[in-house]
Protein backbone atom coordinates (compact mmCIF):
# COMPACT_ATOMS: atom_id res chain seq x y z
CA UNK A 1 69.21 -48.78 -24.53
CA UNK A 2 68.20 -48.32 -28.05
CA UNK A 3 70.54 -47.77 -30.72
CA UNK A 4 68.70 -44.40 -32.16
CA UNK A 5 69.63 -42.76 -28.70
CA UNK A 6 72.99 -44.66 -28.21
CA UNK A 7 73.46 -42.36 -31.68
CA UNK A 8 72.47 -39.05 -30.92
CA UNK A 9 74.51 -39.43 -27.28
CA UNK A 10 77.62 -40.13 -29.63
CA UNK A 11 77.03 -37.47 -31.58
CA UNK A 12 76.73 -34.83 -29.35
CA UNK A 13 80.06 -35.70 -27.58
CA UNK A 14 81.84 -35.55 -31.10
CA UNK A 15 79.99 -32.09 -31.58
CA UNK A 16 81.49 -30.77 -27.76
CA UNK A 17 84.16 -32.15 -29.03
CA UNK A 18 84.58 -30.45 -32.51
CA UNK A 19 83.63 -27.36 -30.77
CA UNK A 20 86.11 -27.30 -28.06
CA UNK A 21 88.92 -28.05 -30.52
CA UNK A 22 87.32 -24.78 -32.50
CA UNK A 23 87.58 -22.97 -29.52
CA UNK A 24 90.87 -23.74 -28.56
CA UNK A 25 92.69 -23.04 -31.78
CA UNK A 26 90.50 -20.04 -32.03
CA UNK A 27 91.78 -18.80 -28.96
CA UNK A 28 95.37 -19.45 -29.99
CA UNK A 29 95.33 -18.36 -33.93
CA UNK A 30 92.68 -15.09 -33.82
CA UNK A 31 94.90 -12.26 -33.40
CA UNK A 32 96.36 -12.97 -36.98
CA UNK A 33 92.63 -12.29 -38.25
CA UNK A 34 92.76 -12.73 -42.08
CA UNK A 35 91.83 -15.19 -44.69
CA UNK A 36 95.11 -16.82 -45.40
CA UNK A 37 95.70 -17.75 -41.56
CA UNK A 38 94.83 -21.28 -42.07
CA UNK A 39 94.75 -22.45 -38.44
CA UNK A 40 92.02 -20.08 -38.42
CA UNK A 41 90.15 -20.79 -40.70
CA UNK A 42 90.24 -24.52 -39.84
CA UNK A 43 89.41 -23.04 -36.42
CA UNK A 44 86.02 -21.88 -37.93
CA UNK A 45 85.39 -24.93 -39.95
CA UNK A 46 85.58 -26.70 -36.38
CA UNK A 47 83.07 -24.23 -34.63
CA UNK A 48 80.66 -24.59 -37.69
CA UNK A 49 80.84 -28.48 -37.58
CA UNK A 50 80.19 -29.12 -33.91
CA UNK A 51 77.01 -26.96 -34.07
CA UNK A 52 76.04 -28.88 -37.28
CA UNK A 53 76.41 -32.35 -35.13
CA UNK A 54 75.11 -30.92 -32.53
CA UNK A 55 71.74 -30.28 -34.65
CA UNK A 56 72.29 -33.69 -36.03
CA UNK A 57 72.06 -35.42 -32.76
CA UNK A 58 69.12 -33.05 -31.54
CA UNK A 59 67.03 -34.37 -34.70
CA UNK A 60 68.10 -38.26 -33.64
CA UNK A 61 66.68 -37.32 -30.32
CA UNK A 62 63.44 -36.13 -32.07
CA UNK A 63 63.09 -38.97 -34.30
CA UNK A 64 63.50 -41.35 -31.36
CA UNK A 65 61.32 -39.77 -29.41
CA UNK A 66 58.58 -39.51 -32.47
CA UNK A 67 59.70 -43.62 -32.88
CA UNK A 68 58.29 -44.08 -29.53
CA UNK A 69 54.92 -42.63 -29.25
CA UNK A 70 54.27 -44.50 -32.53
């Protein structure tokens, strides 16, 4: 197994992962909707990173695949 795809797997179980956690304290700290609710806010942070990584590990994917047909 190649290391470039050994990557992007690893990455898009820490993004699941970051976006669970999001999800999860999102569901816990939203009724208190206001900017100085910090669980929330860390709640969004969370939801905005795991789609980031998740992107991240897409482009690994592409760049392996691109790696190949070279």
């Amino acid at each position: 197994m190649n290391t470039d795809k050994k990557a992007a797997d690893v990455l898009k179980w820490i993004a699941w992962t970051a976006i669970v956690i999001g999800g999860l304290l999102m569901a816990f700290t939203a009724s208190d909707f206001r900017a100085d609710n910090f669980p929330l806010m860390v709640s969004i942070g969370f939801l905005i990173a795991g789609m980031n990584i998740f992107i991240m590990s897409t482009v690994f994917r592409l760049l392996h695949l691109r790696k190949q047909e070279a």
